[in-house]
N, C-alpha and C. Protein backbone atom coordinates (compact mmCIF):
# COMPACT_ATOMS: atom_id res chain seq x y z
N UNK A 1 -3.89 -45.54 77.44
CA UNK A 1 -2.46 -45.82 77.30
C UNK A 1 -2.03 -45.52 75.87
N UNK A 2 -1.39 -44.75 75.85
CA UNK A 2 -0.65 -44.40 74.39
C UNK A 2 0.20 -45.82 73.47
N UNK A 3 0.61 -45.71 72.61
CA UNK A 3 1.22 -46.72 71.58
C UNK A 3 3.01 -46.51 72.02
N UNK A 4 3.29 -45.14 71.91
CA UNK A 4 4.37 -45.32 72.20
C UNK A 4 4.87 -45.14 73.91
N UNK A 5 6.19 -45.97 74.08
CA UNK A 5 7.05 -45.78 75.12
C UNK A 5 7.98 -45.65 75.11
N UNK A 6 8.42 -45.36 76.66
CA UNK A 6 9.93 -44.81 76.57
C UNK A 6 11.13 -45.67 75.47
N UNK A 7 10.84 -46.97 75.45
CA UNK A 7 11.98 -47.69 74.51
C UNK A 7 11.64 -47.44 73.02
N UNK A 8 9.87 -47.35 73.00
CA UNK A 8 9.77 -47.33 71.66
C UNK A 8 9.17 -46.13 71.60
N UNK A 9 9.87 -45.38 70.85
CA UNK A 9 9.17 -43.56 69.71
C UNK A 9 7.94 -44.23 69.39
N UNK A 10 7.17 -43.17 69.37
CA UNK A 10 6.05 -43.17 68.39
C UNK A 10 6.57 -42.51 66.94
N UNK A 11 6.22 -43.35 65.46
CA UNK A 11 6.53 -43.28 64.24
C UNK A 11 5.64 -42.89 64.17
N UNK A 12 5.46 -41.55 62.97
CA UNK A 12 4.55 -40.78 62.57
C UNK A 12 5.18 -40.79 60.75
N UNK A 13 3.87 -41.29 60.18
CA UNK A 13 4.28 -40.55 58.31
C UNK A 13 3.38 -39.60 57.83
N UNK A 14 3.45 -38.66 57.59
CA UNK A 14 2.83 -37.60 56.86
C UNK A 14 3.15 -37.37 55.94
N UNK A 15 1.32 -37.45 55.21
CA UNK A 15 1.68 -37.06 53.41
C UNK A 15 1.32 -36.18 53.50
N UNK A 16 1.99 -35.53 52.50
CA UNK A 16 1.17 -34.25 52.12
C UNK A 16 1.94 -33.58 50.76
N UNK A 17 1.40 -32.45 49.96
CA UNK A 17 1.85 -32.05 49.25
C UNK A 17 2.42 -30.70 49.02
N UNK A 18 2.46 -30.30 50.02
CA UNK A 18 2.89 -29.56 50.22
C UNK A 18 4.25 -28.94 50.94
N UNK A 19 5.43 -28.48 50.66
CA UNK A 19 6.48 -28.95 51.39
C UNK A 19 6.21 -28.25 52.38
N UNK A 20 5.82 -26.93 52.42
CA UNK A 20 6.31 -25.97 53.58
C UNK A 20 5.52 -26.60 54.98
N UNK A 21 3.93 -27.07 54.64
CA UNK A 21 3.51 -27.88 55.55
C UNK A 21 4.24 -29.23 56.61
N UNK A 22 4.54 -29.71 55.14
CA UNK A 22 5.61 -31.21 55.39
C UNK A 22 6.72 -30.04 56.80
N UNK A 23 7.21 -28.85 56.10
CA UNK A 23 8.74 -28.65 56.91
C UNK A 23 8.30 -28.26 58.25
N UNK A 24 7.31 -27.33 58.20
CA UNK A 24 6.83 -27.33 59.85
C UNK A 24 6.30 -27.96 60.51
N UNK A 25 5.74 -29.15 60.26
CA UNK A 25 5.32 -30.01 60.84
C UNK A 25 6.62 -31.11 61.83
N UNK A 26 7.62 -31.11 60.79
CA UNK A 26 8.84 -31.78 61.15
C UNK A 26 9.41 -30.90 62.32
N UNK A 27 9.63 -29.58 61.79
CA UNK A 27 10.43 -28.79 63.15
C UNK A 27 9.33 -28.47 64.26
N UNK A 28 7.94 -28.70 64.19
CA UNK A 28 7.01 -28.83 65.57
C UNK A 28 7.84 -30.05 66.15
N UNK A 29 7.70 -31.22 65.32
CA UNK A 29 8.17 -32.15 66.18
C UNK A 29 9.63 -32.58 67.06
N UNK A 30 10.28 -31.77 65.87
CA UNK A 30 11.85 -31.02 66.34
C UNK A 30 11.84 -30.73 67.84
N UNK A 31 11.09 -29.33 67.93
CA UNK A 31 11.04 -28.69 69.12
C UNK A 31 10.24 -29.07 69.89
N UNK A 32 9.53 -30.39 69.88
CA UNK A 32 8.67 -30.82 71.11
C UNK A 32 9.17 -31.58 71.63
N UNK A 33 10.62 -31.95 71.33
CA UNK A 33 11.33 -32.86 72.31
C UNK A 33 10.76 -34.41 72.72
N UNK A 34 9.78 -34.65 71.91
CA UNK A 34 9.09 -36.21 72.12
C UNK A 34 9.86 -36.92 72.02
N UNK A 35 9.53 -38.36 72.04
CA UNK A 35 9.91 -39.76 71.53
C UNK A 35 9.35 -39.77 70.32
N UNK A 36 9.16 -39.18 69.34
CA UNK A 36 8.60 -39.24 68.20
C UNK A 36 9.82 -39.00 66.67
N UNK A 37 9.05 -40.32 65.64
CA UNK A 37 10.32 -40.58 65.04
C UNK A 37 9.03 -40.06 63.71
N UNK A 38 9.54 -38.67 62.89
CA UNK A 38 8.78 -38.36 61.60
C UNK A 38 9.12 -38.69 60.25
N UNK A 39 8.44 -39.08 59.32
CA UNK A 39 8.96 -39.33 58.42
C UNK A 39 7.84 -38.15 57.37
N UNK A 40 8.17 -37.92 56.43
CA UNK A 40 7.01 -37.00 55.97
C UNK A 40 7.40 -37.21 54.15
N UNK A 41 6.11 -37.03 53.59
CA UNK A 41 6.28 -37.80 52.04
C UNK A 41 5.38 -37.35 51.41
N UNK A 42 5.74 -36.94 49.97
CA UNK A 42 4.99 -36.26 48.87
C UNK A 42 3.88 -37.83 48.82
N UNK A 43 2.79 -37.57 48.13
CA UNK A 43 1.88 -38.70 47.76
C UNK A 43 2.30 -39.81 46.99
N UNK A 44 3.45 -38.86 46.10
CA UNK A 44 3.81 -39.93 44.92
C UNK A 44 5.07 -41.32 45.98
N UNK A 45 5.41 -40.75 46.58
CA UNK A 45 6.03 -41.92 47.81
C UNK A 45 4.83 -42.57 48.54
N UNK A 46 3.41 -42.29 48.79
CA UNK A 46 2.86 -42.90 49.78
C UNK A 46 3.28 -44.29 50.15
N UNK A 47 3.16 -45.18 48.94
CA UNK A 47 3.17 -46.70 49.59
C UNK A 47 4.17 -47.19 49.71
N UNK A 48 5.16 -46.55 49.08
CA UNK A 48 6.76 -47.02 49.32
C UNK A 48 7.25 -46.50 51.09
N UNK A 49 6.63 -45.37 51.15
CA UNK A 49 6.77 -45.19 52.53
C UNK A 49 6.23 -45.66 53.83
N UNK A 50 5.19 -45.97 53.22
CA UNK A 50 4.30 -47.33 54.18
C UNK A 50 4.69 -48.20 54.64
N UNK A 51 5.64 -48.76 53.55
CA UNK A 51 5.85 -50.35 53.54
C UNK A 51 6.80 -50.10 54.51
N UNK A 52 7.86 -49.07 53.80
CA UNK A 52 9.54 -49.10 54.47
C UNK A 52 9.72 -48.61 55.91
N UNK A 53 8.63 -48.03 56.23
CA UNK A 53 9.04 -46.68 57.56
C UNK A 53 8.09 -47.92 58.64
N UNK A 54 6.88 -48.41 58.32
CA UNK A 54 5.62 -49.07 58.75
C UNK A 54 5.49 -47.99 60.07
N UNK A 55 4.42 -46.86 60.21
CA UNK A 55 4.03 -46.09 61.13
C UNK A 55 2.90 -46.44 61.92
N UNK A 56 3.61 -45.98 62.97
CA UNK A 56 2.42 -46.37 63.50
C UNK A 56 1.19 -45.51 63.58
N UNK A 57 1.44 -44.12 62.97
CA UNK A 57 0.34 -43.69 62.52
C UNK A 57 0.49 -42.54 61.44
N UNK A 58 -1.03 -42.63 61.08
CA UNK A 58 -0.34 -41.83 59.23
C UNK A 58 -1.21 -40.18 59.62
N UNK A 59 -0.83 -39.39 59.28
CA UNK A 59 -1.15 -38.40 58.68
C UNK A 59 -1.44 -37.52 57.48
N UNK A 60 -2.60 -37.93 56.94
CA UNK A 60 -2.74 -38.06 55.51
C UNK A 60 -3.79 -36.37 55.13
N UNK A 61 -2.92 -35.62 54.21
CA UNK A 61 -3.30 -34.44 53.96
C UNK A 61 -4.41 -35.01 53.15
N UNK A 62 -5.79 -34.64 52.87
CA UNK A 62 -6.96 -34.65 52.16
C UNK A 62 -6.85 -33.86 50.33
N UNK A 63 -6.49 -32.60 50.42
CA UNK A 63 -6.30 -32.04 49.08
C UNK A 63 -5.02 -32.25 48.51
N UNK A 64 -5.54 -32.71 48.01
CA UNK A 64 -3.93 -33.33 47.06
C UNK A 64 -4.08 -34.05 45.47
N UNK A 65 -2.93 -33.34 44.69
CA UNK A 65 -3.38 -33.84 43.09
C UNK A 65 -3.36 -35.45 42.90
N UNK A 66 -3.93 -35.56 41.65
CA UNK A 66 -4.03 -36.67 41.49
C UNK A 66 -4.94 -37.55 42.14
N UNK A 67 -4.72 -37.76 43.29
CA UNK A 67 -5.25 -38.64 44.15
C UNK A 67 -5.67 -38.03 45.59
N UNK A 68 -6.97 -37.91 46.09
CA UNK A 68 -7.44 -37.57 47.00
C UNK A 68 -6.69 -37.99 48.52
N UNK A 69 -6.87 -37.86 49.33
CA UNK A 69 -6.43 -38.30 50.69
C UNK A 69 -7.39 -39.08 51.51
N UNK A 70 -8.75 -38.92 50.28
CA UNK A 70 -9.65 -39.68 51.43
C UNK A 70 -9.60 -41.08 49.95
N UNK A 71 -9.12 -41.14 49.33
CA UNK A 71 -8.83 -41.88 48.06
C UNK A 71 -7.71 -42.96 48.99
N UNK A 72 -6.77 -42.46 49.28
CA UNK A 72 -5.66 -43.46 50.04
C UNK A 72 -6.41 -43.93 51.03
N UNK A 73 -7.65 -43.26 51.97
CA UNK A 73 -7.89 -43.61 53.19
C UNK A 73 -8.45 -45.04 52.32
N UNK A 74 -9.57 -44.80 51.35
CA UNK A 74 -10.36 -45.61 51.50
C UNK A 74 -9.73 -47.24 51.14
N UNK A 75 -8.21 -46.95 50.54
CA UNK A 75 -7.64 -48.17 49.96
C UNK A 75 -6.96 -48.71 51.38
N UNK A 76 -6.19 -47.88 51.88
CA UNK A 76 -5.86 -48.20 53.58
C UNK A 76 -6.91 -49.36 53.84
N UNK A 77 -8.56 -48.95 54.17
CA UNK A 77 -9.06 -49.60 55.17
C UNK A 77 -9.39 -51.09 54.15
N UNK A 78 -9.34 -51.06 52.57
CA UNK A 78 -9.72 -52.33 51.94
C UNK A 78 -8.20 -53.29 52.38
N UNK A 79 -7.08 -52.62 52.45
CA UNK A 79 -6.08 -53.71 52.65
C UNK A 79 -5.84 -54.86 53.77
N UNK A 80 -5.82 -55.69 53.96
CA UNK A 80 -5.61 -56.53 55.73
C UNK A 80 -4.59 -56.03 56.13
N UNK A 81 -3.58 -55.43 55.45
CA UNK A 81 -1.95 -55.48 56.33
C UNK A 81 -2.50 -53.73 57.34
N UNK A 82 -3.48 -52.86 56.31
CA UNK A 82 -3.40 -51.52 57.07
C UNK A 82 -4.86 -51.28 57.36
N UNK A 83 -5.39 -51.87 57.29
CA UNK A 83 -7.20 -52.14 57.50
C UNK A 83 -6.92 -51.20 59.16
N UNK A 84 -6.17 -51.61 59.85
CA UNK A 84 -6.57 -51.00 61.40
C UNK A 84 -5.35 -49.88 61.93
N UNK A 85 -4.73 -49.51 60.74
CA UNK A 85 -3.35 -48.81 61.05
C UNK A 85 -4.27 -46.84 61.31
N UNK A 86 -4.08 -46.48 62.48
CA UNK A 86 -4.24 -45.18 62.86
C UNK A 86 -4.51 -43.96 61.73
N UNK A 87 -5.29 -43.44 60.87
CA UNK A 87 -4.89 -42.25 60.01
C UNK A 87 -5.70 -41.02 60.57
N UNK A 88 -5.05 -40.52 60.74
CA UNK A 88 -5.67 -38.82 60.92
C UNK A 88 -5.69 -38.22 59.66
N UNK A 89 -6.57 -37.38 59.40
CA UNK A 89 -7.09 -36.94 58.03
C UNK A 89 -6.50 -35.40 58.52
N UNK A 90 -5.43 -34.79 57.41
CA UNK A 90 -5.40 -33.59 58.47
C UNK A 90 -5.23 -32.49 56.89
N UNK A 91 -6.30 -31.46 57.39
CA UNK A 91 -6.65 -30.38 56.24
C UNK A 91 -6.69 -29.20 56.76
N UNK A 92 -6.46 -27.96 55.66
CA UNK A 92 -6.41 -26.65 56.07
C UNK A 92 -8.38 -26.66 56.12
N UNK A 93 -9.01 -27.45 55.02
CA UNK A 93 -10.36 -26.90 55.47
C UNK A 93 -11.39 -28.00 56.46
N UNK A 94 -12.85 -27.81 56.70
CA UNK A 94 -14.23 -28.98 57.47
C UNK A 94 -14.34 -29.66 57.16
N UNK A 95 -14.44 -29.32 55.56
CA UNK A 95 -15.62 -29.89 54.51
C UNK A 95 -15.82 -31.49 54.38
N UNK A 96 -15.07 -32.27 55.30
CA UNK A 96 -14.84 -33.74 54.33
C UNK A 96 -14.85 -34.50 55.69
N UNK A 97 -15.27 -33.92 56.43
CA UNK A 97 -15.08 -34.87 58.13
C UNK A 97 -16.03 -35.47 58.14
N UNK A 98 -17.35 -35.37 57.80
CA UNK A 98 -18.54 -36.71 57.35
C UNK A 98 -17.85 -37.82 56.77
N UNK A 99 -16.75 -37.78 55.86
CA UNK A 99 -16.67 -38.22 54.48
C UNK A 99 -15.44 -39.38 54.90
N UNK A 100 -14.71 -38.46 55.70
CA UNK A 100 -13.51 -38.91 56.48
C UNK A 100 -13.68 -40.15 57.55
N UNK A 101 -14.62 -39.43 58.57
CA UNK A 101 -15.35 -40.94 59.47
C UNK A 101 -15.78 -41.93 58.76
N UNK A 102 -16.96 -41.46 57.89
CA UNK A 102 -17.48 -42.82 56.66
C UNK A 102 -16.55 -43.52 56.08
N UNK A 103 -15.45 -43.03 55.47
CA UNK A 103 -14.32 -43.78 55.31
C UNK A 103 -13.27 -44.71 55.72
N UNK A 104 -13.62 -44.18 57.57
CA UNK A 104 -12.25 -44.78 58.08
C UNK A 104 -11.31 -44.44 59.01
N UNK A 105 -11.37 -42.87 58.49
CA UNK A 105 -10.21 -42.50 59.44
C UNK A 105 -10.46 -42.23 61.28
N UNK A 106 -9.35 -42.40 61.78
CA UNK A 106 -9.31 -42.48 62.94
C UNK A 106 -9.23 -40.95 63.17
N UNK A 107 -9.34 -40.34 63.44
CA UNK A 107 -9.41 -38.72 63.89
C UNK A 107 -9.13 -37.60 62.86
N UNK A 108 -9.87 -36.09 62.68
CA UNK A 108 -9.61 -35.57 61.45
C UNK A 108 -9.31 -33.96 62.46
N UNK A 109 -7.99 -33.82 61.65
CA UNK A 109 -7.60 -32.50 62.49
C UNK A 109 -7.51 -30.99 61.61
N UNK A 110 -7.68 -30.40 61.78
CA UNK A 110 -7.49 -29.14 60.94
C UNK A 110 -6.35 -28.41 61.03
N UNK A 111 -5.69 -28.58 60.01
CA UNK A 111 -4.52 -27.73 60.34
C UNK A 111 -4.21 -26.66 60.99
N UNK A 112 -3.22 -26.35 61.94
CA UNK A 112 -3.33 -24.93 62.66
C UNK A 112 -3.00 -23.88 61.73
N UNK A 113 -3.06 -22.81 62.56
CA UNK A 113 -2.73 -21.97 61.51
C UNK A 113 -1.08 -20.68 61.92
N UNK A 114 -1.09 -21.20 63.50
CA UNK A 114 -0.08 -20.97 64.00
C UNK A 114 1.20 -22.16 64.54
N UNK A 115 1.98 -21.68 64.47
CA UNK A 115 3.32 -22.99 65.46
C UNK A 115 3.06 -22.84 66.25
N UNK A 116 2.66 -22.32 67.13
CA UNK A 116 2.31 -22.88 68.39
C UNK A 116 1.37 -23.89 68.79
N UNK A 117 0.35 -23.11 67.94
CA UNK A 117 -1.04 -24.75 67.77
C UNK A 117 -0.26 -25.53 67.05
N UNK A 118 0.22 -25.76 66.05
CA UNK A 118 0.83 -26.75 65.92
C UNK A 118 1.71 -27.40 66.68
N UNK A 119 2.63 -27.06 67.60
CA UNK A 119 3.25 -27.68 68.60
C UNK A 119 2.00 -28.82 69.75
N UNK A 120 1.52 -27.69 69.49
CA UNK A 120 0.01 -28.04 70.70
C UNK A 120 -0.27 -29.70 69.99
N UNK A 121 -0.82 -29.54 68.56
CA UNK A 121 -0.86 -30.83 67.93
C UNK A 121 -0.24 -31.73 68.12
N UNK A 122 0.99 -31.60 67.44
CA UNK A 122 1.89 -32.64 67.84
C UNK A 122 1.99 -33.07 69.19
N UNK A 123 2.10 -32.46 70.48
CA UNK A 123 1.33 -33.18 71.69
C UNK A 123 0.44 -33.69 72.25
N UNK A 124 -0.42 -33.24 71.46
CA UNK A 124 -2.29 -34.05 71.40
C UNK A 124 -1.56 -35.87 70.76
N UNK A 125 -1.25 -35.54 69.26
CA UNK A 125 -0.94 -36.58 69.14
C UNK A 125 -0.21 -37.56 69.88
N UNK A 126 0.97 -37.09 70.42
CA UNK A 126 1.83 -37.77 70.68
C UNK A 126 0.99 -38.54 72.79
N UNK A 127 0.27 -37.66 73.00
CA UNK A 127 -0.45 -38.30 74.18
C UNK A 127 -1.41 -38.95 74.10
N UNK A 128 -2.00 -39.45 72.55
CA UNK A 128 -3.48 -39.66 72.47
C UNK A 128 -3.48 -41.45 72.64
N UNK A 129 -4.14 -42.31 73.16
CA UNK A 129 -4.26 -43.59 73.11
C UNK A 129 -4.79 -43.43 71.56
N UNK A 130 -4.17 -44.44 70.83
CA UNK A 130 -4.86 -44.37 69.20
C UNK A 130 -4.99 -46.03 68.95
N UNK A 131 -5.51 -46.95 70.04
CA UNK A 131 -6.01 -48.21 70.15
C UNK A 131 -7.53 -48.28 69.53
N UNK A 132 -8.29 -47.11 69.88
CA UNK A 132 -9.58 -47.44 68.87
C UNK A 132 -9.81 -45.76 68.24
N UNK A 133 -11.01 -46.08 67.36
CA UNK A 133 -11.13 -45.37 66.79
C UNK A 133 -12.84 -44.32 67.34
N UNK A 134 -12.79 -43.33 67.33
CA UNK A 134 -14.22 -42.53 68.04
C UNK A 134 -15.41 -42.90 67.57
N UNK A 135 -16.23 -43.65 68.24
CA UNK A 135 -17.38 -44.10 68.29
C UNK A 135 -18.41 -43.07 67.69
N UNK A 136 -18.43 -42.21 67.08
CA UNK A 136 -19.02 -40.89 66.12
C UNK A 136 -18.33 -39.95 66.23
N UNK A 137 -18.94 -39.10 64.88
CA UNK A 137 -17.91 -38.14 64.45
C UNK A 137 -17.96 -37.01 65.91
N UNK A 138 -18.96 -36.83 66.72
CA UNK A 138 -18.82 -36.01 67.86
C UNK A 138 -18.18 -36.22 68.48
N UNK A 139 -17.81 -37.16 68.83
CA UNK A 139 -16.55 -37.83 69.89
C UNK A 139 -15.15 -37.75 69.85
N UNK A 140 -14.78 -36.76 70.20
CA UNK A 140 -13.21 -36.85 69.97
C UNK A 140 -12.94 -36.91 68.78
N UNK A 141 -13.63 -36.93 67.31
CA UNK A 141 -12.89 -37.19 66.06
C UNK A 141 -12.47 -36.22 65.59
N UNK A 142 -13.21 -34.67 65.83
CA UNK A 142 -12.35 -33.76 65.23
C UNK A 142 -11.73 -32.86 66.10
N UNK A 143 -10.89 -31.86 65.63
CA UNK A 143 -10.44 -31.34 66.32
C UNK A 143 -9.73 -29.85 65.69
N UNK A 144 -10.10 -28.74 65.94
CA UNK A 144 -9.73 -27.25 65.13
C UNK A 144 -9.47 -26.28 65.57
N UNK A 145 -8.14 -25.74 65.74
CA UNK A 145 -7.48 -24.71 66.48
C UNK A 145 -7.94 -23.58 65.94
N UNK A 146 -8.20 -23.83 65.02
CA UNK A 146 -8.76 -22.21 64.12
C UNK A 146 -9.83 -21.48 64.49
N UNK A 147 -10.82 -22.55 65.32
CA UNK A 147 -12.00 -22.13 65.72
C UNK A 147 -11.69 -21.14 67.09
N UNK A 148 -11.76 -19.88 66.82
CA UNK A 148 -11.86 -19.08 68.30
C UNK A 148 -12.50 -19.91 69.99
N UNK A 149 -11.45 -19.55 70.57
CA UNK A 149 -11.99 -20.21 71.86
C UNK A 149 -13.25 -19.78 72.52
């Protein structure tokens, strides 16, 4: 059973640092016609956007200045208020999906590299039950459009 329903959108925040990422990600969700309510935020907003938007699930880009993405994950899971709040770890590269589970996060996606996989995404998400988190990293945790079928 998914989080969101018909009365209630599913809230999505995505950091990232990048705008052009941030902008297509928004118009995937544009054009997928969901119940889905986006909010999307440079890093230097992360916790102000946390607090104010409260999502029900985060999308947290991994490369990013200053402060890592698996850096936010790991403060996420020390807090009680976001200890169990949904984060998908989502990167153009592999390299950190050991690093990502060890940490915390609830599913690690690889960025597409087309809008269409990205549309595809945003419907994965938006259908996924995100009540627990994948019992190892083989299980449903990752997931990469890039990889030839």
């Amino acid at each position: 059973m998914s989080i969101n329903t018909p009365d209630k959108p599913l809230h999505l925040l995505l950091i990232d640092d990048d705008p052009d990422d941030m902008l297509l990600f928004e118009e995937a969700v544009k054009q997928s016609l969901l119940a889905i309510n986006i909010s999307v935020a440079d890093p230097s907003f992360f916790y102000s956007q946390l607090e104010s938007k409260r999502p029900d699930i985060v999308l947290l880009d991994i490369n990013m200045p200053v402060k890592d993405g698996l850096e936010y994950l790991k403060e996420l899971r020390e807090n009680e208020l976001y200890k169990d709040l949904p984060v998908i770890m989502y990167s153009t590269s592999r390299y950190k999906i050991n690093d990502s589970f060890t940490a915390g996060a609830t599913k690690y996606f690889v960025k597409p590299k087309t809008f269409n996989d990205l549309k595809k995404l945003v419907q994965i998400i938006y259908d996924k039950s995100w009540k627990s988190r994948s019992a190892t990293v083989s299980d449903d945790f990752f997931l990469d459009f890039t990889i030839p079928d």
